[in-house]
C-alpha atoms as a PDB file:
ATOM      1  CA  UNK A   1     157.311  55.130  91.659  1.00  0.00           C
ATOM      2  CA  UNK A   2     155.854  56.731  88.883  1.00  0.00           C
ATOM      3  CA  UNK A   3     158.729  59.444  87.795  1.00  0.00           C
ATOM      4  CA  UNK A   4     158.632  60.731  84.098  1.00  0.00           C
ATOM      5  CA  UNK A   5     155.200  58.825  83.451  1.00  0.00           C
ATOM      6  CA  UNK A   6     153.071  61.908  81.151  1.00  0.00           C
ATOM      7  CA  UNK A   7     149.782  61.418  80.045  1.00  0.00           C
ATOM      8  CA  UNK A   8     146.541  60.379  81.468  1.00  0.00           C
ATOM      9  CA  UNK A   9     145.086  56.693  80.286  1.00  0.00           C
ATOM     10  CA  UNK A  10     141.324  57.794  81.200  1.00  0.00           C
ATOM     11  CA  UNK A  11     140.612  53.769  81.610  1.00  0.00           C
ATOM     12  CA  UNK A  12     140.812  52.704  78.080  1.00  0.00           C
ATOM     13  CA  UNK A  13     142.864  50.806  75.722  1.00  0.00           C
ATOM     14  CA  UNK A  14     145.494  52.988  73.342  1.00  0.00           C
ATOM     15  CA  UNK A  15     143.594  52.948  70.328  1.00  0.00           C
ATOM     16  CA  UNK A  16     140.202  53.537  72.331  1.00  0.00           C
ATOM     17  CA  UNK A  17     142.090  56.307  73.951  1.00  0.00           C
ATOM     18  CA  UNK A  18     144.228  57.788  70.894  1.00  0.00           C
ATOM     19  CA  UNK A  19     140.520  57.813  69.523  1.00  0.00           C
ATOM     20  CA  UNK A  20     138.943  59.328  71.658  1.00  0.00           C
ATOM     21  CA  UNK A  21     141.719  62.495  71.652  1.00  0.00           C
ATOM     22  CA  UNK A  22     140.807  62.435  68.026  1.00  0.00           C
ATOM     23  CA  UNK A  23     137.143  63.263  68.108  1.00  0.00           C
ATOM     24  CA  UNK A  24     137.247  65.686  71.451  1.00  0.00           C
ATOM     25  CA  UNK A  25     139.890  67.747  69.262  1.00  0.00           C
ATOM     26  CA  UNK A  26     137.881  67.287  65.756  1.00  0.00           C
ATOM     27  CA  UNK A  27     134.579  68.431  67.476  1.00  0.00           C
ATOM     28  CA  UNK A  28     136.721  71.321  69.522  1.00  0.00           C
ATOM     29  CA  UNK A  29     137.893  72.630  66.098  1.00  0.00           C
ATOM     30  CA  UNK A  30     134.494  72.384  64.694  1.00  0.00           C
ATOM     31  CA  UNK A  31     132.517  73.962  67.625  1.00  0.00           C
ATOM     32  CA  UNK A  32     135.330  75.932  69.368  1.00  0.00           C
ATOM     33  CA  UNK A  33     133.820  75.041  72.620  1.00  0.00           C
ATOM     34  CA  UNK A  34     132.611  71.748  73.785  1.00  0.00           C
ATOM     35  CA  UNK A  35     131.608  70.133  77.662  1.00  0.00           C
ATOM     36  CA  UNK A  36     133.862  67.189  78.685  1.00  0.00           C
ATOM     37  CA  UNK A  37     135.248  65.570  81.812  1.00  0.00           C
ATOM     38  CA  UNK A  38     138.048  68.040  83.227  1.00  0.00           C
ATOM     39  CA  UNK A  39     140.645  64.875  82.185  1.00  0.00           C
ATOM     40  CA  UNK A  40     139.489  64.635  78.876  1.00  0.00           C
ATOM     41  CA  UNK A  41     139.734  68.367  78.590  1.00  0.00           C
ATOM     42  CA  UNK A  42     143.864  68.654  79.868  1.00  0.00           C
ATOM     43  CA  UNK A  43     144.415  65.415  77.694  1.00  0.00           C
ATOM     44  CA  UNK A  44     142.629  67.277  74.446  1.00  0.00           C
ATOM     45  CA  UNK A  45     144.482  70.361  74.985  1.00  0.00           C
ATOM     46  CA  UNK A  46     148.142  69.633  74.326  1.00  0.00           C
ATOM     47  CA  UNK A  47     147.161  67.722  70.696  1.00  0.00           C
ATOM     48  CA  UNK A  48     145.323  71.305  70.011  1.00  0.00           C
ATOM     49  CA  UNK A  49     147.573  73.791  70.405  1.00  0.00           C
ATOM     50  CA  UNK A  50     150.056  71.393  68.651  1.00  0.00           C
ATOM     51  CA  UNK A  51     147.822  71.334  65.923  1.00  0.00           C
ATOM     52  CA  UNK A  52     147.506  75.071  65.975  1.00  0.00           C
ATOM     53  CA  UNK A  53     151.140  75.482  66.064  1.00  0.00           C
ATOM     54  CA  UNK A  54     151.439  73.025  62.773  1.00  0.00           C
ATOM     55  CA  UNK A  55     148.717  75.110  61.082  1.00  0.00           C
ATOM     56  CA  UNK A  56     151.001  78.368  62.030  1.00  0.00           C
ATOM     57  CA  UNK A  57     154.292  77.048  60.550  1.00  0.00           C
ATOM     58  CA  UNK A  58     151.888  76.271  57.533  1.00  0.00           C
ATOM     59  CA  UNK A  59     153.980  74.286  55.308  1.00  0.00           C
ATOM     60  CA  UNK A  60     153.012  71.059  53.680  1.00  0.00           C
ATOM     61  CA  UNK A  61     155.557  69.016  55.846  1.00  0.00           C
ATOM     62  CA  UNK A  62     153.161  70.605  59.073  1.00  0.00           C
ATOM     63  CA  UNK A  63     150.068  69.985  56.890  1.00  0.00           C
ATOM     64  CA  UNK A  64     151.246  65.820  56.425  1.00  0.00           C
ATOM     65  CA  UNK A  65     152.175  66.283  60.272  1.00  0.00           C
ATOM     66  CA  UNK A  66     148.881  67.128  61.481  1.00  0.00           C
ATOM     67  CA  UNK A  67     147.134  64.685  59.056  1.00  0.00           C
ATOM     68  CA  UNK A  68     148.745  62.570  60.691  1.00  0.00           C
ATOM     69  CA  UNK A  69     147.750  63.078  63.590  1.00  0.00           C
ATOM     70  CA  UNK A  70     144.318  64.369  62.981  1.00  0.00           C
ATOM     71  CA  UNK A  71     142.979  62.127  60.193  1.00  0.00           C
ATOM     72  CA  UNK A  72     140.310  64.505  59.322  1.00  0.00           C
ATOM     73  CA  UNK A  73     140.814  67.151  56.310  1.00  0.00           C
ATOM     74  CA  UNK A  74     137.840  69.016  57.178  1.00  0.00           C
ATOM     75  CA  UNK A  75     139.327  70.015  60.424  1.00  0.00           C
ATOM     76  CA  UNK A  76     143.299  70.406  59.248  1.00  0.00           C
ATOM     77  CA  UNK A  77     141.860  72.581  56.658  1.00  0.00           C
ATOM     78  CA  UNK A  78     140.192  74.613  59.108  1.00  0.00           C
ATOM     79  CA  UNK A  79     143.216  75.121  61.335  1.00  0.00           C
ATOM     80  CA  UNK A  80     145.567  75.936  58.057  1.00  0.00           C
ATOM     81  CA  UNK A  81     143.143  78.119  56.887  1.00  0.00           C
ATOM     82  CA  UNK A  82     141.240  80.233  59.970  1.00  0.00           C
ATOM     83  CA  UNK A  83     142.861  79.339  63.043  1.00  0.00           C
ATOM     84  CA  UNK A  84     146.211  80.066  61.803  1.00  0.00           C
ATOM     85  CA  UNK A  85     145.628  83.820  60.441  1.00  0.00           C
ATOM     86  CA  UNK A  86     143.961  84.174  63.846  1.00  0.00           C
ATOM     87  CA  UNK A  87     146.410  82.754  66.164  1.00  0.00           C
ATOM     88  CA  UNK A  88     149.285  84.257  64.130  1.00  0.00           C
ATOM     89  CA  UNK A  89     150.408  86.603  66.281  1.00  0.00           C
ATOM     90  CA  UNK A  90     149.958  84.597  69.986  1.00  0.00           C
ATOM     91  CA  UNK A  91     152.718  82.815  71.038  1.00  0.00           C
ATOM     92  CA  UNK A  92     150.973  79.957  72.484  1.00  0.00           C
ATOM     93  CA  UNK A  93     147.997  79.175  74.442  1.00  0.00           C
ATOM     94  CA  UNK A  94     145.259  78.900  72.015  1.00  0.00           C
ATOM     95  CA  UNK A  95     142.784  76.761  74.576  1.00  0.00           C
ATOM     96  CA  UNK A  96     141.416  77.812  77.457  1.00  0.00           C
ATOM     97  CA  UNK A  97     140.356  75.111  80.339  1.00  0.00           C
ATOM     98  CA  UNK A  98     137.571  76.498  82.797  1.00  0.00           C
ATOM     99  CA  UNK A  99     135.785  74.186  85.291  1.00  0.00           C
ATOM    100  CA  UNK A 100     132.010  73.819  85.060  1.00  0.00           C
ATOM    101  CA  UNK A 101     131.088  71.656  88.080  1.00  0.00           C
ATOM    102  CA  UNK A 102     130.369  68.372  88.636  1.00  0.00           C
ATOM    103  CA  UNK A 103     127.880  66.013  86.462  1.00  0.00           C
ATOM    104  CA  UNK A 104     125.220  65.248  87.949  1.00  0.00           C
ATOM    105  CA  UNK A 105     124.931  60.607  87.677  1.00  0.00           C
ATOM    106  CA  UNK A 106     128.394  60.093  88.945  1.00  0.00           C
ATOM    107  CA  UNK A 107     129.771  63.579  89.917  1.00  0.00           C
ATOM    108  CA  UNK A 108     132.491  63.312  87.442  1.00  0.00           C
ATOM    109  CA  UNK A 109     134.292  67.028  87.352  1.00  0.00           C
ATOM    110  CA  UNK A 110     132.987  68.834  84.108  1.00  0.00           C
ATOM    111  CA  UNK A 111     134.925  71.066  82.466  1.00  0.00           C
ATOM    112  CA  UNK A 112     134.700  73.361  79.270  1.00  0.00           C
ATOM    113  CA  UNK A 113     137.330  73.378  77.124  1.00  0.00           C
ATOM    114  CA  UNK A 114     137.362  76.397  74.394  1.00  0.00           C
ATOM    115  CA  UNK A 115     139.644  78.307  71.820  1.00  0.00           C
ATOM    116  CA  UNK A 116     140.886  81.421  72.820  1.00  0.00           C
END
């Protein structure tokens, strides 16, 4: 039985897949809307808004938080900076999750995955 098993493994390793996470949230923050397989998409959601939420609280305990997390200044600056004044009066659910379809080689389900 699989009881109390969370997360997806999406067929790779843990650093391949801890990774991946990384970049589909750094390009998500970057673009604020980016194409990916509808399990990639519910997998890079929950590190979002918990990045959101660290930017929020906005205190340099969050800041080393999210770094660590996110290894990428660029973006953590971006979420303490703009997506903190913008999301600072929503309680929660900063992404949104709408399916696309299917892709077309292997008819993965596609899935866009956007900020609010």
């Amino acid at each position: 039985m699989e009881h109390r098993i969370a997360g997806r493994k999406l067929g790779r390793p843990k650093s391949q897949r801890v990774a991946l996470l990384r970049s589909l949230v750094a390009e998500l923050i970057r673009h604020e809307r980016i194409h990916t397989t509808e399990a990639k998409a519910k997998e890079a959601r929950g590190l979002a808004e918990k990045l959101i939420t660290y930017g929020k609280r906005g205190t340099l305990h969050h800041r080393r938080l999210a770094l660590a997390r996110l290894p990428n200044k660029e973006m953590i600056s971006k979420i303490f900076d703009d997506l903190a004044t913008r999301y600072a009066d929503r309680p929660g659910g900063y992404t949104r999750v709408l399916k696309v379809g299917q892709r077309k080689g292997d008819a993965a389900p596609v899935a866009l995955i956007e900020l609010v």
